[in-house]
PDB file of N, CA and C in Angstrom:
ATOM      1  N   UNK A   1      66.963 120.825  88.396  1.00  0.00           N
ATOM      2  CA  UNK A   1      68.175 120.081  88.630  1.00  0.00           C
ATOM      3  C   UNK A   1      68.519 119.282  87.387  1.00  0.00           C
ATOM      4  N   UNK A   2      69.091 119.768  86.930  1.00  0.00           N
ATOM      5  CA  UNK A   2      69.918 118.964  85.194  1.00  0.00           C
ATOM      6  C   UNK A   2      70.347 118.012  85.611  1.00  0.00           C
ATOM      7  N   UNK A   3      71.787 118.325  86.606  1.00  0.00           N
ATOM      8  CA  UNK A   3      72.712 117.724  87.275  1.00  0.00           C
ATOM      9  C   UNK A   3      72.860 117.352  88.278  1.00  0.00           C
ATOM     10  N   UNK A   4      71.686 116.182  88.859  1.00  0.00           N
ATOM     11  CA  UNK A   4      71.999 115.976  90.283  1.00  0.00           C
ATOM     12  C   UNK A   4      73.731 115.498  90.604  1.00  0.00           C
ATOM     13  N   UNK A   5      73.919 115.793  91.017  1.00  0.00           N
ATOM     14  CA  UNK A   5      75.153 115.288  92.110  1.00  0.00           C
ATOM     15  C   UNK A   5      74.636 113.999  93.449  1.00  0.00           C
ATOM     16  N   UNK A   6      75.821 113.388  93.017  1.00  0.00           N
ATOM     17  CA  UNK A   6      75.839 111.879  93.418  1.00  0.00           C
ATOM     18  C   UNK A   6      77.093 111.687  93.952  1.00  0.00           C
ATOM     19  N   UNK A   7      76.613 110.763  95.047  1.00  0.00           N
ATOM     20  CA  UNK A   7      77.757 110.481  95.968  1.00  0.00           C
ATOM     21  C   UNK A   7      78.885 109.465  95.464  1.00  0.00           C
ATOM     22  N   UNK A   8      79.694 109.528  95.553  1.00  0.00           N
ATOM     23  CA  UNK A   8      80.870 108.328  95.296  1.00  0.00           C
ATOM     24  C   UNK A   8      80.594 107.390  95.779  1.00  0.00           C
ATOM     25  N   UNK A   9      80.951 106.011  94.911  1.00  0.00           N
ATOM     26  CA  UNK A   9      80.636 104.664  95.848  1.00  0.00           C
ATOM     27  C   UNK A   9      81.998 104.346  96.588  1.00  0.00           C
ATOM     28  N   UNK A  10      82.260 103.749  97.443  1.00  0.00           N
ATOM     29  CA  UNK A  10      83.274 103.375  98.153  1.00  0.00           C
ATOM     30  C   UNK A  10      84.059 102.225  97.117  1.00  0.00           C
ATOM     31  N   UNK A  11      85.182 102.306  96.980  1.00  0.00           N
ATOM     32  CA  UNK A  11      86.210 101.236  96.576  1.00  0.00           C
ATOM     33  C   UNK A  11      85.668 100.369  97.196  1.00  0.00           C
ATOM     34  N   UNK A  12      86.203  99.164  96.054  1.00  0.00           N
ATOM     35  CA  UNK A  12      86.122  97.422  95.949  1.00  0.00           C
ATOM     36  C   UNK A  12      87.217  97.038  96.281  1.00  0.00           C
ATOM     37  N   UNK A  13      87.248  96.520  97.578  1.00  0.00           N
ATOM     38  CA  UNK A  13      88.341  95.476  97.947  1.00  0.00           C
ATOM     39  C   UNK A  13      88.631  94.536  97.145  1.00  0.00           C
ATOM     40  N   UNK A  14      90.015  94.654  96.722  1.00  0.00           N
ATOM     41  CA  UNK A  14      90.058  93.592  95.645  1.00  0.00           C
ATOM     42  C   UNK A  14      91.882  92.694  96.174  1.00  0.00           C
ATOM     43  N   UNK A  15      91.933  91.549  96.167  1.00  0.00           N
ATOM     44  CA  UNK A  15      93.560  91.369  96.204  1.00  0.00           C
ATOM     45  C   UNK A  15      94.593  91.443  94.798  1.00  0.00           C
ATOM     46  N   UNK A  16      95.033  92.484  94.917  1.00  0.00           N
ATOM     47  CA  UNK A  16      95.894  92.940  93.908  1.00  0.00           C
ATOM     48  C   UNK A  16      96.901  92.006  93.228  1.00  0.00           C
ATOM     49  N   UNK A  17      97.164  91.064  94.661  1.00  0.00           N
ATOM     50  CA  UNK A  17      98.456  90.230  94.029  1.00  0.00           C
ATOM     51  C   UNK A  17      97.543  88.752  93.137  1.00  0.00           C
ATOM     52  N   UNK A  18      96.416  88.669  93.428  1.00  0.00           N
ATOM     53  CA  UNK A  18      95.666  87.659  92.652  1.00  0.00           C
ATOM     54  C   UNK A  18      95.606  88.669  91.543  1.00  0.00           C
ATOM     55  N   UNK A  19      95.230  89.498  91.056  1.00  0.00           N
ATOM     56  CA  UNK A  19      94.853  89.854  89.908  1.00  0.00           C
ATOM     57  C   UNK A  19      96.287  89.892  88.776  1.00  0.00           C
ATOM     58  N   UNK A  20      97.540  90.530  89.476  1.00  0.00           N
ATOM     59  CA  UNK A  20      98.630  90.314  88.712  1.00  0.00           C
ATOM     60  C   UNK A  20      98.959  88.751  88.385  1.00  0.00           C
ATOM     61  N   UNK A  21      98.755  87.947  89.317  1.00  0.00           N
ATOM     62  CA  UNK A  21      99.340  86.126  89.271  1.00  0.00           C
ATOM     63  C   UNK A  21      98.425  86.277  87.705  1.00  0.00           C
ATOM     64  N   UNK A  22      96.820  86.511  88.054  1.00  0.00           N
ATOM     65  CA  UNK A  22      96.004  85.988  86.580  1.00  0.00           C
ATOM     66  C   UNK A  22      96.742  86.483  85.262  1.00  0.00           C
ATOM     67  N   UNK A  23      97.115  87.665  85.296  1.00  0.00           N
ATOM     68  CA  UNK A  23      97.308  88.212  84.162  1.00  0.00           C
ATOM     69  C   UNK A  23      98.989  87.399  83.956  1.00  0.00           C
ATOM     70  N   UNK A  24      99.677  87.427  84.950  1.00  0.00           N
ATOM     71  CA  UNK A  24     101.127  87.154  84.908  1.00  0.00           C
ATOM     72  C   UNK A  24     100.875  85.571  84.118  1.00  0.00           C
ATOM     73  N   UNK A  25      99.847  84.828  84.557  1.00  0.00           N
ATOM     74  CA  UNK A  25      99.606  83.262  84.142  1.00  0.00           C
ATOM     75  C   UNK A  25      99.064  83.457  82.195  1.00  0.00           C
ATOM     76  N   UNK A  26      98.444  84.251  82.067  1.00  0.00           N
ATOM     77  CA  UNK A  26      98.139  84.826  80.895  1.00  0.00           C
ATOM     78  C   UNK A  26      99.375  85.059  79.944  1.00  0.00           C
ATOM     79  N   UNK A  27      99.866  85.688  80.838  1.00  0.00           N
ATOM     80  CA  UNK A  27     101.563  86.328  79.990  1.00  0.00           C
ATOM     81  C   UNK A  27     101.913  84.621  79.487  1.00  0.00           C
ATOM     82  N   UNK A  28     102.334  84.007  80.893  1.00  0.00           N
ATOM     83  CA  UNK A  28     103.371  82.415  80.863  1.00  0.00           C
ATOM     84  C   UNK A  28     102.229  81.877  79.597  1.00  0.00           C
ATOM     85  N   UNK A  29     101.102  81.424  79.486  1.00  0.00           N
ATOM     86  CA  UNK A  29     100.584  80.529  78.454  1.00  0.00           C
ATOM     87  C   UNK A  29     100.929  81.231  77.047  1.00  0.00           C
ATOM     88  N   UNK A  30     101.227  82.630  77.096  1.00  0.00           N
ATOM     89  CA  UNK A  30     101.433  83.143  75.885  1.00  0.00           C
ATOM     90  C   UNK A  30     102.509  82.786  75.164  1.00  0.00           C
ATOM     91  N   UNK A  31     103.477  83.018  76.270  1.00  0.00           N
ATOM     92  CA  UNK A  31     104.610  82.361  75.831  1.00  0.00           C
ATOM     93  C   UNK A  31     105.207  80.757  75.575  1.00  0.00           C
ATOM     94  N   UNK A  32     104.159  79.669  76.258  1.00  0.00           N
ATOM     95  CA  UNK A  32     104.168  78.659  75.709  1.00  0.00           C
ATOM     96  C   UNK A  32     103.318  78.727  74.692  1.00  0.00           C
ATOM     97  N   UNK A  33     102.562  79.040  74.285  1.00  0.00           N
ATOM     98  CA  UNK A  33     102.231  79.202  72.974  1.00  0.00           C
ATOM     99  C   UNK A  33     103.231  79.625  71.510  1.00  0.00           C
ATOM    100  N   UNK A  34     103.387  80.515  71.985  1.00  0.00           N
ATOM    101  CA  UNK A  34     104.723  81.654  71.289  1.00  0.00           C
ATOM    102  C   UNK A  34     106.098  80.395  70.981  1.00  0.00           C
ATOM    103  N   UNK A  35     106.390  80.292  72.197  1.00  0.00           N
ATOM    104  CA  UNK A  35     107.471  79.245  71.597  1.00  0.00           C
ATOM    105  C   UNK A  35     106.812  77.892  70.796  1.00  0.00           C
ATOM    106  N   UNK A  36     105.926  77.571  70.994  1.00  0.00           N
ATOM    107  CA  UNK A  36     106.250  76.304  70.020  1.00  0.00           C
ATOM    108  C   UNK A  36     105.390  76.745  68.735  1.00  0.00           C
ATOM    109  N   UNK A  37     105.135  78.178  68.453  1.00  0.00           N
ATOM    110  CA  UNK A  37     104.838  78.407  66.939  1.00  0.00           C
ATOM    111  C   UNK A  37     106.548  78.804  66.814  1.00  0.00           C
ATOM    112  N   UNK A  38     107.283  79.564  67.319  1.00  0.00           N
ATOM    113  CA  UNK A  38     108.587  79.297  66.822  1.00  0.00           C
ATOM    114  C   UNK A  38     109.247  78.217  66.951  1.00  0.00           C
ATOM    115  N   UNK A  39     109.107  77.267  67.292  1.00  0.00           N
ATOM    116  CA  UNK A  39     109.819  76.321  67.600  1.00  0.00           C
ATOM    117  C   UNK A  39     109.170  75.422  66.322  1.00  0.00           C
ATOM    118  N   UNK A  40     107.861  75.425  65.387  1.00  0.00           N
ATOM    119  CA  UNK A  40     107.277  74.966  64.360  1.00  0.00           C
ATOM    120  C   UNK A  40     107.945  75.802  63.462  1.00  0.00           C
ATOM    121  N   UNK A  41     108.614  76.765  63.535  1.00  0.00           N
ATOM    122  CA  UNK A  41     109.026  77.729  62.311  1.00  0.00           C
ATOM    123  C   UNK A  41     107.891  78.972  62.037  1.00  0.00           C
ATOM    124  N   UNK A  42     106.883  79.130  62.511  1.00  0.00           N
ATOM    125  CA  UNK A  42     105.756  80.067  62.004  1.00  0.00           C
ATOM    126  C   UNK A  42     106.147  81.065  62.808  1.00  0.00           C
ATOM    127  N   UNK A  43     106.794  81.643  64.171  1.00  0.00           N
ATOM    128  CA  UNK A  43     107.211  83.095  64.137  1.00  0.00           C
ATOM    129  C   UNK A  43     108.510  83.231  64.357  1.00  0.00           C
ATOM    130  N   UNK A  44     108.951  84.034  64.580  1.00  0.00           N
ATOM    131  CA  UNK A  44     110.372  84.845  65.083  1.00  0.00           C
ATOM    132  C   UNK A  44     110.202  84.966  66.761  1.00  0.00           C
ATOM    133  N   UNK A  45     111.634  85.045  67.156  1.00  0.00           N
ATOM    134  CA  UNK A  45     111.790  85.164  68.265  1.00  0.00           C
ATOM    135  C   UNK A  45     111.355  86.231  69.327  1.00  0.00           C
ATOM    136  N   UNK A  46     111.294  87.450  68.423  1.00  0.00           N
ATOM    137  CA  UNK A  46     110.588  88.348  68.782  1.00  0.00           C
ATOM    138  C   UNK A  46     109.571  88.639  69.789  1.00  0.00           C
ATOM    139  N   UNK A  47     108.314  88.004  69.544  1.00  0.00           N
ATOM    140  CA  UNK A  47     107.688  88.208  69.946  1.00  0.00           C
ATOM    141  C   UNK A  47     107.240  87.047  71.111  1.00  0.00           C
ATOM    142  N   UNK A  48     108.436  86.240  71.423  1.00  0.00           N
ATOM    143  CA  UNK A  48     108.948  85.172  72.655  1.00  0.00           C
ATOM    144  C   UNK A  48     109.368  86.153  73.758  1.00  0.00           C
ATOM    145  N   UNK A  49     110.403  87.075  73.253  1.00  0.00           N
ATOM    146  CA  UNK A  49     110.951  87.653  74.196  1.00  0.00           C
ATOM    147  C   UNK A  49     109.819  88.904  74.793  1.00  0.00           C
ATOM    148  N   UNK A  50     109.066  89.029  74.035  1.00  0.00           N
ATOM    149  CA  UNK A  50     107.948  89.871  74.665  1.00  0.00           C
ATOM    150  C   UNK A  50     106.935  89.355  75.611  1.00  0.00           C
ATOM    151  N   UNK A  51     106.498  88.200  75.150  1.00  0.00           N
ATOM    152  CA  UNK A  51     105.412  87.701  76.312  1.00  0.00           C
ATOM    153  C   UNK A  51     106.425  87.284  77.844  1.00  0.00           C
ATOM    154  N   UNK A  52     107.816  86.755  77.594  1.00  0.00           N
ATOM    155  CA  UNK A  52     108.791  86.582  78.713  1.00  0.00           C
ATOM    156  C   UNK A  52     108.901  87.870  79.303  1.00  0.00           C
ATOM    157  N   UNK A  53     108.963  88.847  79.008  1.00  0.00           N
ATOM    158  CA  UNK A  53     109.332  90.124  79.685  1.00  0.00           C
ATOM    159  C   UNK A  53     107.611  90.082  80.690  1.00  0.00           C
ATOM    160  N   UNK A  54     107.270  90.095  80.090  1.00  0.00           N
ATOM    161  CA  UNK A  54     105.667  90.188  80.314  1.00  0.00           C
ATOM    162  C   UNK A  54     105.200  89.196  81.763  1.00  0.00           C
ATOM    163  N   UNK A  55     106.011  88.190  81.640  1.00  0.00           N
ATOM    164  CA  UNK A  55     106.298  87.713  82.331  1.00  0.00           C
ATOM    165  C   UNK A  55     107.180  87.666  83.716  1.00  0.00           C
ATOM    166  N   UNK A  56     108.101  88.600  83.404  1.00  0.00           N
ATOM    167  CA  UNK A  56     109.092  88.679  84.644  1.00  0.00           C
ATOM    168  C   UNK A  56     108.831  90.110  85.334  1.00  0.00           C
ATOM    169  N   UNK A  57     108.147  91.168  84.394  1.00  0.00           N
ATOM    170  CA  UNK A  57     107.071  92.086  84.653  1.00  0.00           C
ATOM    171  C   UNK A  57     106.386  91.360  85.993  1.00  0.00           C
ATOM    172  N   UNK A  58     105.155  90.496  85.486  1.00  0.00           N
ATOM    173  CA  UNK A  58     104.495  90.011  86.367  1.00  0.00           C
ATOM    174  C   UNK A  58     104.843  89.616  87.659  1.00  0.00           C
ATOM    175  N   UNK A  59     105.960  88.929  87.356  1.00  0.00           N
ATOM    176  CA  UNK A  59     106.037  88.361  88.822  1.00  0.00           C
ATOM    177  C   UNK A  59     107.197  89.752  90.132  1.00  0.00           C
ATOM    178  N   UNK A  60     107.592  90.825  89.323  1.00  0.00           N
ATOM    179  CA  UNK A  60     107.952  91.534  90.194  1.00  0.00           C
ATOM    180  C   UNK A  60     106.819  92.665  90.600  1.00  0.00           C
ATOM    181  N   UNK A  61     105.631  92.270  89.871  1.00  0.00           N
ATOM    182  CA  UNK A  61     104.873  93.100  90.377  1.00  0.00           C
ATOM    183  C   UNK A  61     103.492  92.388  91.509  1.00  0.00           C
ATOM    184  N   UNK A  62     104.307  91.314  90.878  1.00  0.00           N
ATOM    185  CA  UNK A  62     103.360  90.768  92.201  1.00  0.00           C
ATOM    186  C   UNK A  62     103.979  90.484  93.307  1.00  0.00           C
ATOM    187  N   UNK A  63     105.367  90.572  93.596  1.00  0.00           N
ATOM    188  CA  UNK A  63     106.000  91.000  94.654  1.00  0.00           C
ATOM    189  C   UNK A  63     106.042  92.199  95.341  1.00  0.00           C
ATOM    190  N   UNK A  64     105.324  92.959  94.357  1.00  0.00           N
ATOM    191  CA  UNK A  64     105.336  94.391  94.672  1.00  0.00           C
ATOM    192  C   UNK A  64     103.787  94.364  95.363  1.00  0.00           C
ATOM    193  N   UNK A  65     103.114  94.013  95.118  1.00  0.00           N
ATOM    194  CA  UNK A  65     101.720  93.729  95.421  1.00  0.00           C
ATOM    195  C   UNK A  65     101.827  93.181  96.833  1.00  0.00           C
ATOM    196  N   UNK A  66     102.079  92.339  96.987  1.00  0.00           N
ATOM    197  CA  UNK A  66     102.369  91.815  98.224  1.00  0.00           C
ATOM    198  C   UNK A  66     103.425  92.187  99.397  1.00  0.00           C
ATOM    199  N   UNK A  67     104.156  93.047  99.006  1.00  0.00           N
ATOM    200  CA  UNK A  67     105.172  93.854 100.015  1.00  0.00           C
ATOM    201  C   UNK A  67     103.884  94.734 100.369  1.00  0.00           C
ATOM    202  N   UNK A  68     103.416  95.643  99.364  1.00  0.00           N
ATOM    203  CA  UNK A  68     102.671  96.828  99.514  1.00  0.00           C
ATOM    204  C   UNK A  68     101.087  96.279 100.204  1.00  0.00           C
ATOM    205  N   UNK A  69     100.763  95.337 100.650  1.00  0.00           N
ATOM    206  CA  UNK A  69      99.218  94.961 101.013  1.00  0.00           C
ATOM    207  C   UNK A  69      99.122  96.184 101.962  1.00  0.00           C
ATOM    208  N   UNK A  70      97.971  96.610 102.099  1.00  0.00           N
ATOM    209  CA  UNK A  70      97.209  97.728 103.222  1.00  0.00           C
ATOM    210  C   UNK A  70      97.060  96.410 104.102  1.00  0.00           C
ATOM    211  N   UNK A  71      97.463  97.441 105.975  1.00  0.00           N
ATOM    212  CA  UNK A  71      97.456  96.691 106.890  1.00  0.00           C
ATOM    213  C   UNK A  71      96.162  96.157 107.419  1.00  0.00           C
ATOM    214  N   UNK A  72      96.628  94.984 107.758  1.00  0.00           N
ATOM    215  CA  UNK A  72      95.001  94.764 108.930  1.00  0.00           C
ATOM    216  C   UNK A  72      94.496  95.441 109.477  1.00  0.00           C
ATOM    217  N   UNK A  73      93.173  95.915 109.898  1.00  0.00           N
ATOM    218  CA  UNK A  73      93.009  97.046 110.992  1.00  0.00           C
ATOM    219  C   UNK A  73      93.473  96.161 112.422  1.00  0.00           C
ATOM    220  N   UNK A  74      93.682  97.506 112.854  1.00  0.00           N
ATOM    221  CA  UNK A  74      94.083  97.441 114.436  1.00  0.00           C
ATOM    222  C   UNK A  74      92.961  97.286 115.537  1.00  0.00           C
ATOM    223  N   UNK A  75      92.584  96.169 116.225  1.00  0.00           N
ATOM    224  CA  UNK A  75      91.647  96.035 117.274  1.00  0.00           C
ATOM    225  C   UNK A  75      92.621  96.073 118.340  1.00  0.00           C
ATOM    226  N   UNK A  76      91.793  97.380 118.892  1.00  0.00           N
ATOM    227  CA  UNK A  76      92.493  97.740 120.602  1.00  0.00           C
ATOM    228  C   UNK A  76      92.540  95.804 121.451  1.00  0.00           C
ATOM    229  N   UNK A  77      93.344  96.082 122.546  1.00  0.00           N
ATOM    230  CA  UNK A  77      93.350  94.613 123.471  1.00  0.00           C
ATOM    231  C   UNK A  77      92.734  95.290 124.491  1.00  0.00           C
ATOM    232  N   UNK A  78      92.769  96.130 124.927  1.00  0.00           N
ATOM    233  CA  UNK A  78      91.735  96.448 126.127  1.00  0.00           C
ATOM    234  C   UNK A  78      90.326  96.757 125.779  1.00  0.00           C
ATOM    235  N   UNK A  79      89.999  96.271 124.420  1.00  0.00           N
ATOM    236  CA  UNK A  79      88.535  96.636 124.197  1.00  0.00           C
ATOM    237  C   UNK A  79      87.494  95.305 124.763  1.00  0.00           C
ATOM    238  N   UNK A  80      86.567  95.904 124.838  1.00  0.00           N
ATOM    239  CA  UNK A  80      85.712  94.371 125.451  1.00  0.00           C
ATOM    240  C   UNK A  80      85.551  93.457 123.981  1.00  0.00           C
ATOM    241  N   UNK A  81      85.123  91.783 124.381  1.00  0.00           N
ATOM    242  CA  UNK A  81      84.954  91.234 123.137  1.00  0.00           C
ATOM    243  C   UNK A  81      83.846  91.789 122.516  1.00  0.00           C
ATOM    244  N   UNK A  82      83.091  91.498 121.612  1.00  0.00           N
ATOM    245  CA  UNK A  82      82.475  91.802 120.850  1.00  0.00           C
ATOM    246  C   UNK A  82      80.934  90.906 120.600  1.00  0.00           C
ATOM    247  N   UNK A  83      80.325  91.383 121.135  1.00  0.00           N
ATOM    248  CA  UNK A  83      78.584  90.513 121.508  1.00  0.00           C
ATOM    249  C   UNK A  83      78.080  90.271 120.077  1.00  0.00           C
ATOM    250  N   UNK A  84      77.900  89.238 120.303  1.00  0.00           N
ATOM    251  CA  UNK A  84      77.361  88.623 118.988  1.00  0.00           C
ATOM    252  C   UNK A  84      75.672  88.779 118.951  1.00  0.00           C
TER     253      UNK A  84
END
């Protein structure tokens, strides 16, 4: 056996719309950064309007994240409770 074969691990529950906010919060400090080196004269506007996009990116994708959540599972009502 060279090549054993191995099972897949199951996906990591993860919340999607936290992970975009982090990065989206990443984008926003960039761009306060960004502006007040242009706003000192050391860059061009340029690269303001990039971390802002980056930004408005973010936050429609974290609307998108959160429209799209996978549902709760469904617990039957006629099931008995559940013995601890």
């Amino acid at each position: 056996m060279l090549h054993p074969t191995r099972t897949t691990p199951p996906p990591v529950a993860i919340d999607l719309e936290r992970v975009v906010l982090v990065g989206t919060g990443i984008w926003g400090l960039a761009l306060l950064v960004t502006g007040v080196l242009v706003a000192t004269g050391e860059l061009e506007w340029d690269i303001v309007w990039v971390c802002a996009t980056g930004v408005v990116l973010g936050l429609l994708g974290a609307a998108w994240a959160r429209r799209n959540r996978p549902a709760p599972p469904v617990v039957p009502t006629d099931a008995p409770p559940a013995q601890p």
